[in-house]
C-alpha atoms as a PDB file:
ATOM      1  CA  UNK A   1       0.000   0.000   0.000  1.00  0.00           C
ATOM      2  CA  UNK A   2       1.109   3.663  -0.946  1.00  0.00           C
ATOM      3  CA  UNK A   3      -0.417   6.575   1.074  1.00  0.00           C
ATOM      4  CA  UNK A   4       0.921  10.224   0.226  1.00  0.00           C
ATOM      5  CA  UNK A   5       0.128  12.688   3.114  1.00  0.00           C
ATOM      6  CA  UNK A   6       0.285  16.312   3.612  1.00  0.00           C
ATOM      7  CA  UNK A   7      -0.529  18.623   6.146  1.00  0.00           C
ATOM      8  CA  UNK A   8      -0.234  22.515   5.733  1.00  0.00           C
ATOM      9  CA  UNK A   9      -2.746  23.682   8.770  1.00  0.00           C
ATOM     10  CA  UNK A  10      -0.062  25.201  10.542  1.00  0.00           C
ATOM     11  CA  UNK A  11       3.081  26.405  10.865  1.00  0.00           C
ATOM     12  CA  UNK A  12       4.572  23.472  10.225  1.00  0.00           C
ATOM     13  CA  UNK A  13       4.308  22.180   6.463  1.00  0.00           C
ATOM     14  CA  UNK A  14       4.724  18.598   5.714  1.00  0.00           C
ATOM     15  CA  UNK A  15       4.393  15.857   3.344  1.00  0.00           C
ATOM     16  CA  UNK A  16       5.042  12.152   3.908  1.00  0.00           C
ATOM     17  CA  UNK A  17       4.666   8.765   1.941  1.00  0.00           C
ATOM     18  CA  UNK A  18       3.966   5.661   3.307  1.00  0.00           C
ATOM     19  CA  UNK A  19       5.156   3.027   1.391  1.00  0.00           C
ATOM     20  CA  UNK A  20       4.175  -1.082   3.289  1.00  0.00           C
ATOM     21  CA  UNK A  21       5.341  -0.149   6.086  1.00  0.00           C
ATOM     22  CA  UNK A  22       7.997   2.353   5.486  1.00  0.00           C
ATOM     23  CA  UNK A  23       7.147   6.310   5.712  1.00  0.00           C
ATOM     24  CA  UNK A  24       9.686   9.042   4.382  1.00  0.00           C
ATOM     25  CA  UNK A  25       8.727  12.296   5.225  1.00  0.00           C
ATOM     26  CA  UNK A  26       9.657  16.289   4.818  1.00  0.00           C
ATOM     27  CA  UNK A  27       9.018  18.988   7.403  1.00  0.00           C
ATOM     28  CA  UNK A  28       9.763  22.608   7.675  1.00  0.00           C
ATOM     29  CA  UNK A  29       8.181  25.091  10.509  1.00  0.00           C
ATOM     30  CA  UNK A  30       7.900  27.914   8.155  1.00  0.00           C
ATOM     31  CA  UNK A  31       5.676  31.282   8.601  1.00  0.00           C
ATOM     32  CA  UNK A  32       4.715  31.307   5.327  1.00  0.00           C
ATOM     33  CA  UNK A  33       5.328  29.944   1.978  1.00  0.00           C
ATOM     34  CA  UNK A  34       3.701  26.503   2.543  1.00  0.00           C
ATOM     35  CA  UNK A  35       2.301  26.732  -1.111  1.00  0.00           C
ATOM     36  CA  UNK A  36       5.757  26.497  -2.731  1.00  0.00           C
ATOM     37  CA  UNK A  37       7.154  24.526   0.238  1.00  0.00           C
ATOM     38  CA  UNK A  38       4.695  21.592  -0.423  1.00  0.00           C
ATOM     39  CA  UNK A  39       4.873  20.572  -3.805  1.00  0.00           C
ATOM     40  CA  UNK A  40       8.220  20.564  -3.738  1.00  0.00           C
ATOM     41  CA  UNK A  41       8.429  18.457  -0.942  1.00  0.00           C
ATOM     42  CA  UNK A  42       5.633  15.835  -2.767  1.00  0.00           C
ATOM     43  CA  UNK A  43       8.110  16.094  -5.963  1.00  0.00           C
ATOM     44  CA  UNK A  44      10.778  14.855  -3.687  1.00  0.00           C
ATOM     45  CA  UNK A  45       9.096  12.004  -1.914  1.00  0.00           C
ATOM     46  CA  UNK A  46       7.867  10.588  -5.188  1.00  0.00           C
ATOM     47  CA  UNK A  47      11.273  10.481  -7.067  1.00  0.00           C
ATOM     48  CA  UNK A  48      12.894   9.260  -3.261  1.00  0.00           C
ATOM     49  CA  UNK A  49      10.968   6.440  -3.595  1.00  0.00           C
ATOM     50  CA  UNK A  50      10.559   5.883  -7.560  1.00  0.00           C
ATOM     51  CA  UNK A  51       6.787   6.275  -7.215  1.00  0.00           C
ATOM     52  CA  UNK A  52       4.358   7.878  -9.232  1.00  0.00           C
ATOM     53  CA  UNK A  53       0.837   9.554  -8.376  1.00  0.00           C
ATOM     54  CA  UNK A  54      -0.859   7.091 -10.472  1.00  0.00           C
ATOM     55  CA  UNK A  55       0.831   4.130  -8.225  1.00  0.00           C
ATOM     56  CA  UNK A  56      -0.839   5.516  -4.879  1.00  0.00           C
ATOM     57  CA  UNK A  57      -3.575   3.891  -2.998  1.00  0.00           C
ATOM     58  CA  UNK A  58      -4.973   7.390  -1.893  1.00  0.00           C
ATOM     59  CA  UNK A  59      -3.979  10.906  -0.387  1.00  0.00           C
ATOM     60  CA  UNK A  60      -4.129  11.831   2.841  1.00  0.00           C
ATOM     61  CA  UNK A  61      -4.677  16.003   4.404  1.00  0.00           C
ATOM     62  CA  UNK A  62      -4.675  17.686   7.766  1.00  0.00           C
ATOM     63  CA  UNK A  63      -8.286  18.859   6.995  1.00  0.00           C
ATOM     64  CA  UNK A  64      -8.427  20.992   9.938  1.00  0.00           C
ATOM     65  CA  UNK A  65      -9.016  23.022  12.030  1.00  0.00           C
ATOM     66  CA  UNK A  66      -5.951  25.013  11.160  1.00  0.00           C
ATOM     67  CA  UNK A  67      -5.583  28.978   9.840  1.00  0.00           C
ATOM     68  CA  UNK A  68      -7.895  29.362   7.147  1.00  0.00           C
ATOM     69  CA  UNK A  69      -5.669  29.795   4.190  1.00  0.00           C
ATOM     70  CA  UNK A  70      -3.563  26.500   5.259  1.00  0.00           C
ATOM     71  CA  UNK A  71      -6.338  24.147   5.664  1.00  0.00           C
ATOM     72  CA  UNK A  72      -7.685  25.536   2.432  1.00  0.00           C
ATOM     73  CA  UNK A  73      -4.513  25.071   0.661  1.00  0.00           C
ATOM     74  CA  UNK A  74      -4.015  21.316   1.599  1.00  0.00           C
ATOM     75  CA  UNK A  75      -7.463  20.319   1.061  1.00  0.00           C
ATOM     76  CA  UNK A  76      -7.371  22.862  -2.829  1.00  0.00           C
ATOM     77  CA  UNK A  77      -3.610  20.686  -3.482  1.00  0.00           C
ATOM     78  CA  UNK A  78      -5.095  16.889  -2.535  1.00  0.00           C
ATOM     79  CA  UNK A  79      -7.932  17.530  -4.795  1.00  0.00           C
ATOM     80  CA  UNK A  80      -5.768  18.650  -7.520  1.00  0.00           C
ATOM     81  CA  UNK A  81      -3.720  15.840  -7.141  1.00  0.00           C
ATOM     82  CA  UNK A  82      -6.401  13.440  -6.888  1.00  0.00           C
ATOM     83  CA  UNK A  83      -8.129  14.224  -9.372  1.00  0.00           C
ATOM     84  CA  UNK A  84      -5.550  14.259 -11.819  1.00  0.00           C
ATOM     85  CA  UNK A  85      -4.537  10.630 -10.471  1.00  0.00           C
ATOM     86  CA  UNK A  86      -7.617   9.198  -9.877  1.00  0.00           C
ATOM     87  CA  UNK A  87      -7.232   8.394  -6.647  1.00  0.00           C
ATOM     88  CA  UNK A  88      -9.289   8.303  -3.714  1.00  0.00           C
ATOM     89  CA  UNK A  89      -8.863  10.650  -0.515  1.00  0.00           C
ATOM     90  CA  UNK A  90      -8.767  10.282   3.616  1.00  0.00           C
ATOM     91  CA  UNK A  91      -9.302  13.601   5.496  1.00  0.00           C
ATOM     92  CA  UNK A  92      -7.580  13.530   8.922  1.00  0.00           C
ATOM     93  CA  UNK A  93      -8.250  15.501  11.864  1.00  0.00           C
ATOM     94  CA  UNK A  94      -5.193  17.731  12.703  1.00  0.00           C
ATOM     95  CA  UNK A  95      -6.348  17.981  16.384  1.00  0.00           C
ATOM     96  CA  UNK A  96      -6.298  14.278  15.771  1.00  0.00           C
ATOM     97  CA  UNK A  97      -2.036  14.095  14.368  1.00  0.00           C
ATOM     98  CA  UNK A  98      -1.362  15.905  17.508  1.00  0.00           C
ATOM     99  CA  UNK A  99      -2.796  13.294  19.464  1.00  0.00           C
ATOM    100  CA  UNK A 100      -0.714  10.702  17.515  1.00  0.00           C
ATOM    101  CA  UNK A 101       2.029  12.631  17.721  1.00  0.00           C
ATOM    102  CA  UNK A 102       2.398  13.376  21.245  1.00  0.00           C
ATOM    103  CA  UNK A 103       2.134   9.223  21.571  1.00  0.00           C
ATOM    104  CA  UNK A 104       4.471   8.255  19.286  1.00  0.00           C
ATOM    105  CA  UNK A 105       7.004  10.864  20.510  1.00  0.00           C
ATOM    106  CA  UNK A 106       6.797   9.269  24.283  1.00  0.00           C
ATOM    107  CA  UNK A 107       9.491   6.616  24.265  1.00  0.00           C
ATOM    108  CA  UNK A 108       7.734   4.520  27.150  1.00  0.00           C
ATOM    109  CA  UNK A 109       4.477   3.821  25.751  1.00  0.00           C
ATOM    110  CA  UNK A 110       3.259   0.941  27.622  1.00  0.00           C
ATOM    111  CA  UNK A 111       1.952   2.924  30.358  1.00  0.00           C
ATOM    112  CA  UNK A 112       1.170   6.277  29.106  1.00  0.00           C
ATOM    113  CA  UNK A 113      -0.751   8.395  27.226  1.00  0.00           C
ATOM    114  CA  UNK A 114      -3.995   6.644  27.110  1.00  0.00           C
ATOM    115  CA  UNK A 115      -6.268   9.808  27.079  1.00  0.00           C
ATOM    116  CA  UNK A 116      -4.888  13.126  25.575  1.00  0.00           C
ATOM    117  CA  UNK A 117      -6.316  16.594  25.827  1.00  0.00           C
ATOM    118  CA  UNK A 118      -4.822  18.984  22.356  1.00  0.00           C
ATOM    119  CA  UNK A 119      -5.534  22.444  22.438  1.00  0.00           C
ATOM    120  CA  UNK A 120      -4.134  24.030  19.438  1.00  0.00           C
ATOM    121  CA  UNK A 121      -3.552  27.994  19.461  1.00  0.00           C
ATOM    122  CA  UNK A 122      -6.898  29.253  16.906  1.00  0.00           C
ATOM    123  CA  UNK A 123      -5.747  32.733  17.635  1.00  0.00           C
ATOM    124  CA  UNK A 124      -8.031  35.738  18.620  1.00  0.00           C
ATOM    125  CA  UNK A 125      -7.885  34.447  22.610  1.00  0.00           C
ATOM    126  CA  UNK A 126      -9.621  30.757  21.348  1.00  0.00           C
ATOM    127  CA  UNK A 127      -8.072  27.401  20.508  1.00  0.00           C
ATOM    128  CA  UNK A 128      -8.882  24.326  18.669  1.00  0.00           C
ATOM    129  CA  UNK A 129      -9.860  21.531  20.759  1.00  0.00           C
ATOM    130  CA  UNK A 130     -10.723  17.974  21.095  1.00  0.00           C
ATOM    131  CA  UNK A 131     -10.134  14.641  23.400  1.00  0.00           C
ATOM    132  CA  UNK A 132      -8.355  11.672  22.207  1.00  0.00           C
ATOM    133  CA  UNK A 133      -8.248   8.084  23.462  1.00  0.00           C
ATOM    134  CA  UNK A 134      -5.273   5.287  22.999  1.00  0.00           C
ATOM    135  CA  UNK A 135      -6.963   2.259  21.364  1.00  0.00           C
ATOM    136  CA  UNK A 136      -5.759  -1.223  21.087  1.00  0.00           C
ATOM    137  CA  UNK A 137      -3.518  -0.525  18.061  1.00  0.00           C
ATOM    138  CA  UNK A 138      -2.287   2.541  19.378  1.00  0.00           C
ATOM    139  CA  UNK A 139      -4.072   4.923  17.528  1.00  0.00           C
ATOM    140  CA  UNK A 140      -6.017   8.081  18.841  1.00  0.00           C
ATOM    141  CA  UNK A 141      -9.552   8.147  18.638  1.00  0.00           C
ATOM    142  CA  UNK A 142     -11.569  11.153  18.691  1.00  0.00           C
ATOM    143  CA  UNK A 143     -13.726  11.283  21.959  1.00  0.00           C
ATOM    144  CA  UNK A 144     -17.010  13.559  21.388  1.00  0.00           C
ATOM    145  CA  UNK A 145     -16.673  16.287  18.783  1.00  0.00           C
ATOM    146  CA  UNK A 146     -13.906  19.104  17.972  1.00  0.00           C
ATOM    147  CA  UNK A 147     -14.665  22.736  19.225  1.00  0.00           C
ATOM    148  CA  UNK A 148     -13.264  26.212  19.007  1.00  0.00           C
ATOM    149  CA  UNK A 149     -13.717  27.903  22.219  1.00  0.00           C
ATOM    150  CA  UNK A 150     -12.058  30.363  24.818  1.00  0.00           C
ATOM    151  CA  UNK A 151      -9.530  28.670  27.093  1.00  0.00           C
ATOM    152  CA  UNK A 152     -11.137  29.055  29.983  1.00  0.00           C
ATOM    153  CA  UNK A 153     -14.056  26.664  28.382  1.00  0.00           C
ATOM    154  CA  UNK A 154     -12.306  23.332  27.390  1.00  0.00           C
ATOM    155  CA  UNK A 155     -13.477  20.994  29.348  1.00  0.00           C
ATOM    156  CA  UNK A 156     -13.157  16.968  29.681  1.00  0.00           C
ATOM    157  CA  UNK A 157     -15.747  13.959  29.252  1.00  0.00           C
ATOM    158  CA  UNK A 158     -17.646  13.211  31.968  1.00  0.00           C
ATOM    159  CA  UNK A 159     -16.500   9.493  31.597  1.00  0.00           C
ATOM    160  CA  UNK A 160     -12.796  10.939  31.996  1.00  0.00           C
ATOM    161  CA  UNK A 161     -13.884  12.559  35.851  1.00  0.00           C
ATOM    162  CA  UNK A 162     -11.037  11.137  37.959  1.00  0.00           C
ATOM    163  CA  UNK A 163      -9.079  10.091  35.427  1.00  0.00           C
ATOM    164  CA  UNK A 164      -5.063  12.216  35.225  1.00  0.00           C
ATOM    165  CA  UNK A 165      -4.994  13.312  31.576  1.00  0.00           C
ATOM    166  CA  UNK A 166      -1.903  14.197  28.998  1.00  0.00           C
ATOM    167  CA  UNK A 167      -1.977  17.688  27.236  1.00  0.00           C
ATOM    168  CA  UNK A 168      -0.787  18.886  23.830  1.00  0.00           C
ATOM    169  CA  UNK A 169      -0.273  21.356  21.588  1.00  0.00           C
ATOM    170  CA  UNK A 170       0.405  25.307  21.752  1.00  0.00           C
ATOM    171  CA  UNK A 171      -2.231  25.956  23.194  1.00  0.00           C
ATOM    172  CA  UNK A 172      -1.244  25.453  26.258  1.00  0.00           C
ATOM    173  CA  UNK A 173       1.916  27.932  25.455  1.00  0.00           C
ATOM    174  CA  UNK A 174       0.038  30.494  24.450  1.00  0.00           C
ATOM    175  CA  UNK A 175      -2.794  30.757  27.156  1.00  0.00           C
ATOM    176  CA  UNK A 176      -1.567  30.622  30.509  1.00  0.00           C
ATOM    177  CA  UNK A 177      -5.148  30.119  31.750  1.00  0.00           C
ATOM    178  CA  UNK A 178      -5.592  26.483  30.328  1.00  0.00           C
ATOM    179  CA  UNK A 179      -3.188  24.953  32.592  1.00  0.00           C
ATOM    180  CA  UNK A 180      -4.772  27.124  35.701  1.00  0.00           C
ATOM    181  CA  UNK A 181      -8.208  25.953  34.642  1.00  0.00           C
ATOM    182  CA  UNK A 182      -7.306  22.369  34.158  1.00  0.00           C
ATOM    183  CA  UNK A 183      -5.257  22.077  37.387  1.00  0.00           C
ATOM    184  CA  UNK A 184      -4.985  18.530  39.177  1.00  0.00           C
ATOM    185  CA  UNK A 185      -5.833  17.081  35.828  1.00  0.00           C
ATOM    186  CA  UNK A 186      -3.218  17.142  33.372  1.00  0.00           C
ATOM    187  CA  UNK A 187      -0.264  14.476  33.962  1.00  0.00           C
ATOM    188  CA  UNK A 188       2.047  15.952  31.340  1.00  0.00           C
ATOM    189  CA  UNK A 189       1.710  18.819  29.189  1.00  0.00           C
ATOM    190  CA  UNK A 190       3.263  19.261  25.688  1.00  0.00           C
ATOM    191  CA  UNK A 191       3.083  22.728  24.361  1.00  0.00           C
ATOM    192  CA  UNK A 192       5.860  22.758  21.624  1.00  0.00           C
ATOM    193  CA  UNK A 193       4.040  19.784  19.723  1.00  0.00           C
ATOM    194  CA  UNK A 194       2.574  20.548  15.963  1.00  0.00           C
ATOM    195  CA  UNK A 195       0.626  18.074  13.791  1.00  0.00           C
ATOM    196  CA  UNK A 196       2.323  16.851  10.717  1.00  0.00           C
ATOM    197  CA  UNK A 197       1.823  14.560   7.493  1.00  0.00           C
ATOM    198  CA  UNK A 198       4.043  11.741   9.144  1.00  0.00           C
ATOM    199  CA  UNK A 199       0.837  11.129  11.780  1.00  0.00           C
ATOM    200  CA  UNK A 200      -1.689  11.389   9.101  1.00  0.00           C
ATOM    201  CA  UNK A 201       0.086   8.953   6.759  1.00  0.00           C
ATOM    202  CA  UNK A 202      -0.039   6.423   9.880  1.00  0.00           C
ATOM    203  CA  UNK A 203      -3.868   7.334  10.976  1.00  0.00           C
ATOM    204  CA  UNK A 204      -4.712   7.238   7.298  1.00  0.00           C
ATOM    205  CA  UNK A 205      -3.724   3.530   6.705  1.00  0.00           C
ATOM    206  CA  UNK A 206      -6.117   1.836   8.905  1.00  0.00           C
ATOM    207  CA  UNK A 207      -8.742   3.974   6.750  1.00  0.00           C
ATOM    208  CA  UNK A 208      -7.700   2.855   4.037  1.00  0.00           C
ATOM    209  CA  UNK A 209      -7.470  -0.474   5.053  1.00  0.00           C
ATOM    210  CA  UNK A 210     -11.028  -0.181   6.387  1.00  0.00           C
ATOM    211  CA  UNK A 211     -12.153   0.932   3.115  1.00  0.00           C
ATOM    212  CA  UNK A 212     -13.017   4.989   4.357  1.00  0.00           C
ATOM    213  CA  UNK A 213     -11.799   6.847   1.797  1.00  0.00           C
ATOM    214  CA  UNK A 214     -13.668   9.623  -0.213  1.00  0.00           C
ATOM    215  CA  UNK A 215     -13.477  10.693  -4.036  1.00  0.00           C
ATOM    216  CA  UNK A 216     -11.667  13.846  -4.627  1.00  0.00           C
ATOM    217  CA  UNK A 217     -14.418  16.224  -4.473  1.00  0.00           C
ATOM    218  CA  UNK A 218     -14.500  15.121  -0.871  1.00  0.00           C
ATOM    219  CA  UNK A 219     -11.390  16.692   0.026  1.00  0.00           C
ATOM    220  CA  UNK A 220     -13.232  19.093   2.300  1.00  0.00           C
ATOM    221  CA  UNK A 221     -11.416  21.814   5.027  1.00  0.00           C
ATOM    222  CA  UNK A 222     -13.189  21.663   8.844  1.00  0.00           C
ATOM    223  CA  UNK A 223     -12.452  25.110  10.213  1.00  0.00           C
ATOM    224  CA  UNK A 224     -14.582  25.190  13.183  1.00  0.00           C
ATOM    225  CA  UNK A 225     -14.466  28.748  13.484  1.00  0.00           C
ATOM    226  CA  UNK A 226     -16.877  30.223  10.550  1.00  0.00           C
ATOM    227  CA  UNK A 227     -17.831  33.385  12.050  1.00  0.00           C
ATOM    228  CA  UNK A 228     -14.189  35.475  11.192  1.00  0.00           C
ATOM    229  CA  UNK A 229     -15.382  37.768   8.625  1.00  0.00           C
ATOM    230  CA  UNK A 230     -18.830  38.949  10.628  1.00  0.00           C
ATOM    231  CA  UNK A 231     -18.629  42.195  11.616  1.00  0.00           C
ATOM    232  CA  UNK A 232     -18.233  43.193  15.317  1.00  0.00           C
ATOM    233  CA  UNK A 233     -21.559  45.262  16.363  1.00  0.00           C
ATOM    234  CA  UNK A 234     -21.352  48.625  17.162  1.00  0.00           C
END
């Protein structure tokens, strides 16, 4: 199985390819310039590898939540792609490749990291958030639904009451008041960690496997927020 990934919702811009088992990847934490940055980085994964588009199973994107223009981008650059391949298409959750990320990065993972708070910085004093749970084959699942919220609102499942949770993303960096609102909770807290396309290659095989992919016109951007452009009242 061949799975191309990408992920552009954030500052970091990524692309990966998972080839049976193997993954290559490129990352760069770059401001801007994640247009440019991408497709070079897909030009250099395929020829790394001596693949092709047409030779792909299907592409995977960070569909969101993300800035706008980023989440946008990946979703506007796997639907080119796909359609000119004629290949199918997984969205992943970035929320989601944080998750997977912060997991994969801890090096003892037999006893860790089996429920995981992310809280991504979504700018203008909110973040992107959503609760994650270890399964069997270490992957993250999504507990309940993704929100965009002020800090001081993220909350935990009512199933996890009593339960010592793991944090991630930035967050937790940039808003002081998530750790003071979640005190006594949080076991760990990771506030450096960005999603990236070498998570979403990894969530996206089990899709694949499971036969949940979606045709190119599918390749849809979650932004949560969809109130930006309404004008403050006087």
């Amino acid at each position: 199985m061949k799975i191309l990934a990408l992920d552009t919702a954030t500052e970091n811009c990524s692309a990966a390819l998972w080839v049976d088992g193997s993954l290559i990847q490129r990352e760069i934490e770059s401001p801007r310039g994640h247009a440019e940055l991408i497709l070079t980085m897909i030009d250099e994964l395929l020829a790394q590898a001596a693949a092709t588009l047409a030779g792909l199973d299907a592409i995977a994107f960070g569909r969101g939540p993300g800035s706008f223009t980023g989440v946008r981008l990946a979703a506007s650059v796997t639907q080119g792609l796909a359609f000119g391949a004629d290949l199918p298409v997984v969205p992943i959750s970035d929320l989601r490749a944080v998750a997977q990320r912060a997991l994969n990065d801890r090096a003892d993972k037999n006893d860790a990291m089996h429920h995981i708070l992310v809280c991504n910085d979504a700018r203008m004093q909110e973040v992107y958030w959503g609760c994650f749970e270890r399964s069997t084959d270490d992957l993250m699942v999504a507990v309940g639904t993704e929100h965009v919220s002020k800090p001081a609102d993220v909350h935990l499942p009512g199933a996890w009451t009593g339960t010592l949770v793991d944090a991630a993303g930035r967050g937790f960096g940039a808003y002081a008041e998530l750790r003071e609102s979640l005190r006594g909770v949080l076991a760990s807290i990771d506030e450096n960690i960005l999603p990236g396309a070498r998570e979403i290659a990894s969530l996206a095989v089990a899709e694949v496997r499971a036969g949940r992919v979606l045709p190119p016109e599918e390749a849809i951007p979650v932004y949560l927020r969809d109130d930006v452009a309404r004008p403050k009242a006087p």
